[in-house]
C-alpha atoms as a PDB file:
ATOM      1  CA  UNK A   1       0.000   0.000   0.000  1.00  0.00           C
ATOM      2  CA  UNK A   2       1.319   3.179  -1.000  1.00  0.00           C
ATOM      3  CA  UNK A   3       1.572   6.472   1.367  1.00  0.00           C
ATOM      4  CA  UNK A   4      -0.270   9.848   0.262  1.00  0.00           C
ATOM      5  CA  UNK A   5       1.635  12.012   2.659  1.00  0.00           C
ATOM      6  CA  UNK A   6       5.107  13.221   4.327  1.00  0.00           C
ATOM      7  CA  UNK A   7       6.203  14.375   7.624  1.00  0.00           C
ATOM      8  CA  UNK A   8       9.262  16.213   8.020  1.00  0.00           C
ATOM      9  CA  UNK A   9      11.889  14.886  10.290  1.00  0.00           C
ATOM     10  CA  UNK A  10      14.622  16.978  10.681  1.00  0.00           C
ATOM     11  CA  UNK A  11      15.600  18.709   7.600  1.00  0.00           C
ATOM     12  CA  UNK A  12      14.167  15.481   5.719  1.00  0.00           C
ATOM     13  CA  UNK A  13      10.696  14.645   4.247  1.00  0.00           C
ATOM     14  CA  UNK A  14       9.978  10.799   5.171  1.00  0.00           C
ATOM     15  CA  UNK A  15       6.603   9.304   3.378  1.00  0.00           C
ATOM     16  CA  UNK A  16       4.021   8.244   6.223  1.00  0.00           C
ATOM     17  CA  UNK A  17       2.842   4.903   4.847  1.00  0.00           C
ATOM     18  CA  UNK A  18       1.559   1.531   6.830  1.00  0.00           C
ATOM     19  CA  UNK A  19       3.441   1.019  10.054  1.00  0.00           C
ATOM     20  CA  UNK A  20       4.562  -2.120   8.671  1.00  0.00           C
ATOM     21  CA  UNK A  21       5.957  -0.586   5.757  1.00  0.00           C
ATOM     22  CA  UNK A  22       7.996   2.244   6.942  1.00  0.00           C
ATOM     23  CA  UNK A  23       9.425   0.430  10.429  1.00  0.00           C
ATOM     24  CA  UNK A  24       8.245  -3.351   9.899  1.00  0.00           C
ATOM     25  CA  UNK A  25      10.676  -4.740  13.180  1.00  0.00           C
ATOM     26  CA  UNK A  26       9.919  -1.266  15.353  1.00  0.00           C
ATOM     27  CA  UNK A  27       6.023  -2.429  14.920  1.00  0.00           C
ATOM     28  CA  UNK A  28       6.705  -5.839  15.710  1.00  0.00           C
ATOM     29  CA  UNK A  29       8.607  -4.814  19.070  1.00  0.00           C
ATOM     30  CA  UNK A  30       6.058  -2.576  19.874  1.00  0.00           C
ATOM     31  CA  UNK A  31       3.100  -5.074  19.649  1.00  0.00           C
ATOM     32  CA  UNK A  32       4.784  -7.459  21.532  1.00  0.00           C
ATOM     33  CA  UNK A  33       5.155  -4.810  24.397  1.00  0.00           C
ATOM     34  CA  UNK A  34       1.663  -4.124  24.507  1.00  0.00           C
ATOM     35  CA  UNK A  35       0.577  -6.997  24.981  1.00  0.00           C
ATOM     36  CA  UNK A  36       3.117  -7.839  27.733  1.00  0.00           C
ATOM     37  CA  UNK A  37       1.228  -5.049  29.881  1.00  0.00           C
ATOM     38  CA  UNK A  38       1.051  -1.529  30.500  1.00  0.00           C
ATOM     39  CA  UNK A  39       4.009   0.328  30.954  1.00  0.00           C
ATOM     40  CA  UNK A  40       4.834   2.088  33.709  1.00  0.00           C
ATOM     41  CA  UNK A  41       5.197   6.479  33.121  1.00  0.00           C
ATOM     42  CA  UNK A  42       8.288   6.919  34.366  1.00  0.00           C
ATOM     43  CA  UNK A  43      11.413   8.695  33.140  1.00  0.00           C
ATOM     44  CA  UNK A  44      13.892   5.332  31.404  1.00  0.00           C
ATOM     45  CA  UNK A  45      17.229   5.428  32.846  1.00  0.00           C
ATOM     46  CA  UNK A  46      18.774   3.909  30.776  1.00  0.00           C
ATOM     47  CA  UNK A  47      20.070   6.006  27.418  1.00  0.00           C
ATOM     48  CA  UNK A  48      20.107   3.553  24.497  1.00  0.00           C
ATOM     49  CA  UNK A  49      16.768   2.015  25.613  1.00  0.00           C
ATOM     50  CA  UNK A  50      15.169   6.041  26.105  1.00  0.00           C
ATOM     51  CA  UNK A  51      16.220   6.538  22.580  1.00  0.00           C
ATOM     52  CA  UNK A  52      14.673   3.885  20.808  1.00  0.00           C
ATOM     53  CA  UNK A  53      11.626   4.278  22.845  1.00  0.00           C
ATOM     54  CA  UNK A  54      11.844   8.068  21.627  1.00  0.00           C
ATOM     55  CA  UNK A  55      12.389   7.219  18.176  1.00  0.00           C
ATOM     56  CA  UNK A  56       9.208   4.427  18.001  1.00  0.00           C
ATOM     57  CA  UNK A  57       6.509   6.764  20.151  1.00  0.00           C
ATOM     58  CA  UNK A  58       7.786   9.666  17.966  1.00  0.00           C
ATOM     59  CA  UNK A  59       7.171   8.091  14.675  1.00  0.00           C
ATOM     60  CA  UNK A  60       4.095   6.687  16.047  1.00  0.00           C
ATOM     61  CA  UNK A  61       2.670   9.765  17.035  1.00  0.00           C
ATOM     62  CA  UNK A  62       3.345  11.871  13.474  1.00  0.00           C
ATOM     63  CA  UNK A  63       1.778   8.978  11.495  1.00  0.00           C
ATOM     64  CA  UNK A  64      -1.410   9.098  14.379  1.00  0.00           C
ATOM     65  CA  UNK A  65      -1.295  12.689  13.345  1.00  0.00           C
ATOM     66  CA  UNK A  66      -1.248  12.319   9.813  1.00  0.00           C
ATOM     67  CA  UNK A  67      -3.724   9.806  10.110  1.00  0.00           C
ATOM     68  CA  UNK A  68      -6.229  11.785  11.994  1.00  0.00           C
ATOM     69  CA  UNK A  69      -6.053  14.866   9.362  1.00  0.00           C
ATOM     70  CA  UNK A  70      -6.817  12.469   6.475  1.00  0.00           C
ATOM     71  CA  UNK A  71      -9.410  10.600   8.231  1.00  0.00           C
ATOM     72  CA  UNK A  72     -11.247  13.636   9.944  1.00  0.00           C
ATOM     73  CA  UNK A  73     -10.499  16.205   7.260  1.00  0.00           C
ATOM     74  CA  UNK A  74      -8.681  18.358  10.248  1.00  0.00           C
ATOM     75  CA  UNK A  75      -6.166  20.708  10.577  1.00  0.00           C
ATOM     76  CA  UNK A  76      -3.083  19.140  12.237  1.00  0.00           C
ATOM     77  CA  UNK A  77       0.083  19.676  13.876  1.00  0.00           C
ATOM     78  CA  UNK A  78       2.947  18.423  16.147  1.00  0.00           C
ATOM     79  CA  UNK A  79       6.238  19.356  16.948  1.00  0.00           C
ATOM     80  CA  UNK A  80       8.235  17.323  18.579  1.00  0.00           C
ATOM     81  CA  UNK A  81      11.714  17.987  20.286  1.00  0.00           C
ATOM     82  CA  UNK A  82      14.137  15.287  21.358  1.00  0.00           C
ATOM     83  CA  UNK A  83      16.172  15.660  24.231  1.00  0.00           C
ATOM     84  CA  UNK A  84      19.404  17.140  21.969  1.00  0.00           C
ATOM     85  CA  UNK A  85      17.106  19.457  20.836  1.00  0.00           C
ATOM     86  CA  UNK A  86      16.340  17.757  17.050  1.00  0.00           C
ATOM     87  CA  UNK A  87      13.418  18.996  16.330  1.00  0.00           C
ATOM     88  CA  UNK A  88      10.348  16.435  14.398  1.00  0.00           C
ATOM     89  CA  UNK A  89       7.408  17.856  12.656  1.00  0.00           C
ATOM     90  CA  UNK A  90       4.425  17.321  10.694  1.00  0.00           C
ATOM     91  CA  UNK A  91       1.875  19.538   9.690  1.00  0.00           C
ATOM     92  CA  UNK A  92      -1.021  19.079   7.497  1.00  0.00           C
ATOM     93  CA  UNK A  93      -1.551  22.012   6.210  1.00  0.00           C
ATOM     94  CA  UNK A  94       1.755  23.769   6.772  1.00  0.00           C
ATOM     95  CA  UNK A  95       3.285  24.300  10.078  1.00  0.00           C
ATOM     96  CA  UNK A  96       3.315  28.575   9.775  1.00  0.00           C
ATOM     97  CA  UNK A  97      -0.178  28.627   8.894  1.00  0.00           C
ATOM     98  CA  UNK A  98      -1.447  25.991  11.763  1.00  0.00           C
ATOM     99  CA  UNK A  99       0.617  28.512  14.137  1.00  0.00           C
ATOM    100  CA  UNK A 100      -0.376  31.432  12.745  1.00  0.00           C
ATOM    101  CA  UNK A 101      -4.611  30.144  12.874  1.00  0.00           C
ATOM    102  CA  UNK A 102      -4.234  29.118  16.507  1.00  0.00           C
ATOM    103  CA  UNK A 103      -2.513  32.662  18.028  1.00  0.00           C
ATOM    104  CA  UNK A 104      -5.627  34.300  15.796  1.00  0.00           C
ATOM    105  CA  UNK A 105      -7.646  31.344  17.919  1.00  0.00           C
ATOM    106  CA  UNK A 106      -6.299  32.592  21.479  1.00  0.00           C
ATOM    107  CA  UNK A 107      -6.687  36.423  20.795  1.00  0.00           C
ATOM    108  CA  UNK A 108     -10.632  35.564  20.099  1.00  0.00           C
ATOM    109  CA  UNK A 109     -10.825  33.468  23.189  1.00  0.00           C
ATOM    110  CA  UNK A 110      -8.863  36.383  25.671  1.00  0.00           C
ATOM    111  CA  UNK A 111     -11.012  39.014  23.682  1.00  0.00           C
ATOM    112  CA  UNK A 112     -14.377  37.021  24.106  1.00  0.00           C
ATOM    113  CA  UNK A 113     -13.182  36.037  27.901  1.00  0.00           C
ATOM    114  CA  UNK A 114     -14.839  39.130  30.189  1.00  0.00           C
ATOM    115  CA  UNK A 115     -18.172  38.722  28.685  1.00  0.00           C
ATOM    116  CA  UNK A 116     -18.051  34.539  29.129  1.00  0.00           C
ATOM    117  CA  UNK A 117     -17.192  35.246  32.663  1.00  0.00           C
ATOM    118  CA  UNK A 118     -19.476  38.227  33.356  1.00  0.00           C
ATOM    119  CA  UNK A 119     -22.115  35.528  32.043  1.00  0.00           C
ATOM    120  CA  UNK A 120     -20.779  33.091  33.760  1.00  0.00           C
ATOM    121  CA  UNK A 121     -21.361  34.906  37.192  1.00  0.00           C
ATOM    122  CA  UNK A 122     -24.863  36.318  36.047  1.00  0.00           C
ATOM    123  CA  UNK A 123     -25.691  32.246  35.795  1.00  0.00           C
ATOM    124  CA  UNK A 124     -24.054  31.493  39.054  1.00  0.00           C
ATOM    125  CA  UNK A 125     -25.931  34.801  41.092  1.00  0.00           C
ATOM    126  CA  UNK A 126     -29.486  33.362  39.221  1.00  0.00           C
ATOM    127  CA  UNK A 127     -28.643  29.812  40.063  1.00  0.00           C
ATOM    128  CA  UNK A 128     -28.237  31.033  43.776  1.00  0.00           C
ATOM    129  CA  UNK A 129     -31.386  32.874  44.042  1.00  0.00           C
ATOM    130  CA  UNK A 130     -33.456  30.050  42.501  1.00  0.00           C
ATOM    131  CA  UNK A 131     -31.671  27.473  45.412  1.00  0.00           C
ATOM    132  CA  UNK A 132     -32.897  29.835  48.058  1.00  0.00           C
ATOM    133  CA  UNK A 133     -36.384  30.409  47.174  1.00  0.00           C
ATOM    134  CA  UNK A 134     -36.396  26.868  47.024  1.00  0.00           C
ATOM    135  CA  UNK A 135     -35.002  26.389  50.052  1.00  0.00           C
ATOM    136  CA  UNK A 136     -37.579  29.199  51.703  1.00  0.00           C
ATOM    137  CA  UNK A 137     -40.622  26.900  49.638  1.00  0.00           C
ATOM    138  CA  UNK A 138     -40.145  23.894  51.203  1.00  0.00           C
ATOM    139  CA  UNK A 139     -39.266  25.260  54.919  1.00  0.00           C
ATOM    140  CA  UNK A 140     -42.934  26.597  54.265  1.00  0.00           C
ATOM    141  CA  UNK A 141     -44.541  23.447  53.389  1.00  0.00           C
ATOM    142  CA  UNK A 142     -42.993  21.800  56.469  1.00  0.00           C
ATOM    143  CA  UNK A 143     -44.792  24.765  58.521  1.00  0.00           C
ATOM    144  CA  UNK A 144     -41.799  26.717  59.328  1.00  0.00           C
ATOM    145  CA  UNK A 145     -41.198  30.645  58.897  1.00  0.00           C
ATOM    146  CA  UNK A 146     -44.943  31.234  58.371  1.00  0.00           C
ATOM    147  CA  UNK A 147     -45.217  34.349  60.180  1.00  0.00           C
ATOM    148  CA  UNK A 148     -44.230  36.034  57.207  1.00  0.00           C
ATOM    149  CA  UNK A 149     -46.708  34.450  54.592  1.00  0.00           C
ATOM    150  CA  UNK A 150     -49.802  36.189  53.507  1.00  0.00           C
ATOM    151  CA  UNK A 151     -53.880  34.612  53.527  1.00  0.00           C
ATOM    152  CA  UNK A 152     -52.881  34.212  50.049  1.00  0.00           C
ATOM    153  CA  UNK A 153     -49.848  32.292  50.213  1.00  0.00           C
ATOM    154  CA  UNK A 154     -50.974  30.426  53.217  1.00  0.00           C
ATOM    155  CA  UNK A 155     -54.318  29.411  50.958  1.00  0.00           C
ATOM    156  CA  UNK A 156     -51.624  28.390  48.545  1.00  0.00           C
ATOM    157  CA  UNK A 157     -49.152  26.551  50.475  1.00  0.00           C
ATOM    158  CA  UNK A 158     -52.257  24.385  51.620  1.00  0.00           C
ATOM    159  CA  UNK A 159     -53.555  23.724  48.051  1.00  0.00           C
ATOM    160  CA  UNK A 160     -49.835  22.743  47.360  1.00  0.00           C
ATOM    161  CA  UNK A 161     -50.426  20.481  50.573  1.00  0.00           C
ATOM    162  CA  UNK A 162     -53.393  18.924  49.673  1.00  0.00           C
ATOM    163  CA  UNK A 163     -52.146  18.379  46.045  1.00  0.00           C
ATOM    164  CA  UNK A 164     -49.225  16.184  47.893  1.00  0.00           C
ATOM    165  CA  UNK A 165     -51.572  14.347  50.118  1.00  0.00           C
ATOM    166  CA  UNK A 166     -53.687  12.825  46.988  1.00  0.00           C
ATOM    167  CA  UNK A 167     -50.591  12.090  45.024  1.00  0.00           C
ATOM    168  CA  UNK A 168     -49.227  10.142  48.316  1.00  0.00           C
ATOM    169  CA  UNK A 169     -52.412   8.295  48.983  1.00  0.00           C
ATOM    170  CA  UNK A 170     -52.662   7.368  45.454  1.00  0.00           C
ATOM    171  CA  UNK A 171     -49.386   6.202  45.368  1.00  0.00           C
ATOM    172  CA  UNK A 172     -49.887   4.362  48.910  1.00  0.00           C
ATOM    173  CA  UNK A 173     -52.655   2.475  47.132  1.00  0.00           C
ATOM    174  CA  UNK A 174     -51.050   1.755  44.014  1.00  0.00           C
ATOM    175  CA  UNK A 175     -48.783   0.434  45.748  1.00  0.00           C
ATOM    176  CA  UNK A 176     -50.844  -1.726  48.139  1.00  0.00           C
ATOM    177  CA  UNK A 177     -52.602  -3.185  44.959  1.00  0.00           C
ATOM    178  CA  UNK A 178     -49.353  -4.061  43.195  1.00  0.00           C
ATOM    179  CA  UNK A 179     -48.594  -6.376  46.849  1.00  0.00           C
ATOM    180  CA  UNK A 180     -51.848  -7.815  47.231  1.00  0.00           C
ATOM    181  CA  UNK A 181     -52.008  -8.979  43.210  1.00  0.00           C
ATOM    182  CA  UNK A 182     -48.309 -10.316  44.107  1.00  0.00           C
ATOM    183  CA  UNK A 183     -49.265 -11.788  47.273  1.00  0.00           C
ATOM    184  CA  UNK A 184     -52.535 -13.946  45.089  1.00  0.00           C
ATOM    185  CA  UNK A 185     -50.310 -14.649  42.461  1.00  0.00           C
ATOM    186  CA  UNK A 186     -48.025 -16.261  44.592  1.00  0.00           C
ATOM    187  CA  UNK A 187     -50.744 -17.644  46.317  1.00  0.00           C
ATOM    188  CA  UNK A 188     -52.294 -19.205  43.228  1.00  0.00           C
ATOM    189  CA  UNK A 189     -48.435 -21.090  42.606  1.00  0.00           C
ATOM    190  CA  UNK A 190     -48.779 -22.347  46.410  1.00  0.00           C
ATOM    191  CA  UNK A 191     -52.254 -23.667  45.577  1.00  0.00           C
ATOM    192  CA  UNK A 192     -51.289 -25.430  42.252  1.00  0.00           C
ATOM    193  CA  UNK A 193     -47.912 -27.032  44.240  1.00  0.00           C
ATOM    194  CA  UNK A 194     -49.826 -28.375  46.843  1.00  0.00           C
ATOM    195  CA  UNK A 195     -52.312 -30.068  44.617  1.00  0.00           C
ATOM    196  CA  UNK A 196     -49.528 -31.591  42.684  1.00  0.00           C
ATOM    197  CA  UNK A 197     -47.810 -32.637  45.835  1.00  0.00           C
ATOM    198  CA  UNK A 198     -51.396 -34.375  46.997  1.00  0.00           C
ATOM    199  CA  UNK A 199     -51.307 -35.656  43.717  1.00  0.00           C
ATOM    200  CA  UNK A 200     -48.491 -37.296  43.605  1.00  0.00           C
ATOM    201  CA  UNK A 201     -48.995 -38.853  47.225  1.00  0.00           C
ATOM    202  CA  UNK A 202     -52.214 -40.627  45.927  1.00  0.00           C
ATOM    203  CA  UNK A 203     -50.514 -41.907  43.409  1.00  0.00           C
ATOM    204  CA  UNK A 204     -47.793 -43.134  45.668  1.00  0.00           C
ATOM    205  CA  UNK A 205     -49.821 -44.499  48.057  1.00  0.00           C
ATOM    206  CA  UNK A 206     -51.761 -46.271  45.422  1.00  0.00           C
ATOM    207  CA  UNK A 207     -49.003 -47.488  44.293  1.00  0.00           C
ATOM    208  CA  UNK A 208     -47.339 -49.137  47.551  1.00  0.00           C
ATOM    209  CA  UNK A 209     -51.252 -50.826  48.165  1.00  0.00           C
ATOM    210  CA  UNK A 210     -50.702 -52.069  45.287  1.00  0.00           C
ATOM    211  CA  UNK A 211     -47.334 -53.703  45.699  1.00  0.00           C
ATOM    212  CA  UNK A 212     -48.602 -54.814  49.087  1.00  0.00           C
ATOM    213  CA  UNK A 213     -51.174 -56.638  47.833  1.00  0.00           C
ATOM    214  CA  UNK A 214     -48.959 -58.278  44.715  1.00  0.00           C
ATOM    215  CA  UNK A 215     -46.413 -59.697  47.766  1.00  0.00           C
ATOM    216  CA  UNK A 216     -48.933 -60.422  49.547  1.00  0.00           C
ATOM    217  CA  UNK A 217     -50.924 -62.859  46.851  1.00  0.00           C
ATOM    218  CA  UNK A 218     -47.026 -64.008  46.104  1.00  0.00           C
ATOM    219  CA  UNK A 219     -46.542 -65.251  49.496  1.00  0.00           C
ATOM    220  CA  UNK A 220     -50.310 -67.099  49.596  1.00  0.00           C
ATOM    221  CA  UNK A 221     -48.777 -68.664  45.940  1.00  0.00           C
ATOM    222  CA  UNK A 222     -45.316 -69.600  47.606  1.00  0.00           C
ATOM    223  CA  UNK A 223     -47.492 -71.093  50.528  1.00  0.00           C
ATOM    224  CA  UNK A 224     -50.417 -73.132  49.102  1.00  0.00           C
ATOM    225  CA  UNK A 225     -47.399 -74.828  46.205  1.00  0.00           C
ATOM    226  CA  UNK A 226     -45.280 -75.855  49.382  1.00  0.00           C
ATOM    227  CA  UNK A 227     -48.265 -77.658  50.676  1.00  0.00           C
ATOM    228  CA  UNK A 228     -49.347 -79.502  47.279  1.00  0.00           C
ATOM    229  CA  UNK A 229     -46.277 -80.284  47.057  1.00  0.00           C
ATOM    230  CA  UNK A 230     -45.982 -81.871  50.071  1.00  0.00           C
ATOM    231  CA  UNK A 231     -49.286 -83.777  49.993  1.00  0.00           C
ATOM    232  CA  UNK A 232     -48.174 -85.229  46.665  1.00  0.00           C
ATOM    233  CA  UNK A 233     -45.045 -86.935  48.257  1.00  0.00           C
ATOM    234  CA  UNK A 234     -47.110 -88.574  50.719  1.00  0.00           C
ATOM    235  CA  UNK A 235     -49.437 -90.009  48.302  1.00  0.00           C
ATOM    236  CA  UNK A 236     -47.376 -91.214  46.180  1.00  0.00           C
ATOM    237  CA  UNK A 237     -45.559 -93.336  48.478  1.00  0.00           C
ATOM    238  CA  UNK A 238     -45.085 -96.804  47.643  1.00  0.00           C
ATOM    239  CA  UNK A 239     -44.977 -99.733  50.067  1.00  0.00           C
ATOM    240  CA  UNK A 240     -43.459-103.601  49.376  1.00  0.00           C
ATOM    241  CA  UNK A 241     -44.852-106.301  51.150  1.00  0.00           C
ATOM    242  CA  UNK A 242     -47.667-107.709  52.646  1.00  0.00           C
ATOM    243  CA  UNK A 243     -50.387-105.270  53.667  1.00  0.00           C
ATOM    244  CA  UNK A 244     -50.238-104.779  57.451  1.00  0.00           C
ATOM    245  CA  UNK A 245     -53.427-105.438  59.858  1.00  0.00           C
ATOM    246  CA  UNK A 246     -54.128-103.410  62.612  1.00  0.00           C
ATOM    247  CA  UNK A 247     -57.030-103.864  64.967  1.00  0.00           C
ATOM    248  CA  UNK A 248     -58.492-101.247  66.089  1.00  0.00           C
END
């Protein structure tokens, strides 16, 4: 991708392309310290390490620069001196005029600065005035300083009272019918548990009778084919010899 722009550096114009492009191992070192953490703002000690920190942040910050102007359509400049006193630039629309435009800037702003804070103090003396008659309204409606107050205002201080009252009561029962619909819904789910809970012990209940009765008819079963079984040995016993005679 190619550049569509220049910063000067020195007495040198450099082309402000991708990152990649102009510095490819620079960009490489500087991901790789982002993502290690943040970095602590503190003054490097030591020299060779403060320079190429200089040298990446400073090239970083022209192309951010030259990036913003193209991207916002904006009038931009910075000027950046190292600590030998090399001076870095870039300017989008030429470094004179930028400078020029923003003392023209800061004359407007001291010129227009009495009447922003004469209107500035005119908002402050009104804001002031409103906080007090509030604060003299509402030691009224909580029946102090009353001496003061006229038929009139006293008529209106209790129409403001009344007003109050009815919004409070409505609220109050607004309120009380939002619980009691809460308090019948969850009533309703209460209701609808316990019949499944009576439900389900019917059907439990039924089904132990039921497995009562099964062992029970299993054991009468068990029982009455232990006694045919005996009876049949005993009739089918056989005997050899002659038939004994007993006299009774």
């Amino acid at each position: 991708m190619k550049s569509t722009g220049t910063a000067e550096y020195g007495n040198k114009n450099i082309k402000l392309g991708l990152w990649s492009e102009y510095k490819e191992g620079d960009a490489s070192n500087y991901r790789k310290a982002m993502v290690r953490g943040k970095i602590q703002m503190k003054r490097i000690e030591n020299a060779t390490s403060r320079q190429v920190t200089f040298s990446k942040r400073r090239n970083g910050l022209l192309k951010k620069a030259y990036e913003l102007s193209v991207l916002c359509e904006s009038e931009v400049a910075a000027i950046i001196f190292s600590q030998k006193g090399r001076v870095y630039e870039f300017s989008s629309s030429g470094m004179q005029k930028t400078i020029d435009r923003y003392f023209e800037y800061k004359k407007e702003v001291l010129a227009n600065k009495p009447e922003t804070e004469e209107g500035m103090q005119h908002d402050i003396a009104n804001m002031v005035k409103e906080i007090e008659r509030i604060e003299v309204s509402q030691r009224k409606l909580l029946g102090k300083d009353l001496d003061s107050c006229s038929v009139d205002e006293l008529l209106n201080i209790d129409g403001q009272l009344k007003r109050s009252l009815r919004s409070i009561r409505a609220r109050k029962a607004e309120l009380f019918k939002e619980k009691t619909e809460q308090l019948k819904a969850k009533e309703k789910l209460l209701l609808e548990e316990n019949d499944r809970l009576s439900l389900k012990e019917k059907l439990f209940l039924e089904e132990n009778e039921r497995l009562s009765l099964k062992t029970l008819a299993q054991q009468k079963g068990a029982t009455h084919n232990s006694q045919s079984s005996q009876s049949s040995k005993i009739d089918t016993e056989l005997s050899i010899g002659p038939t004994e005679i007993r006299f009774f």
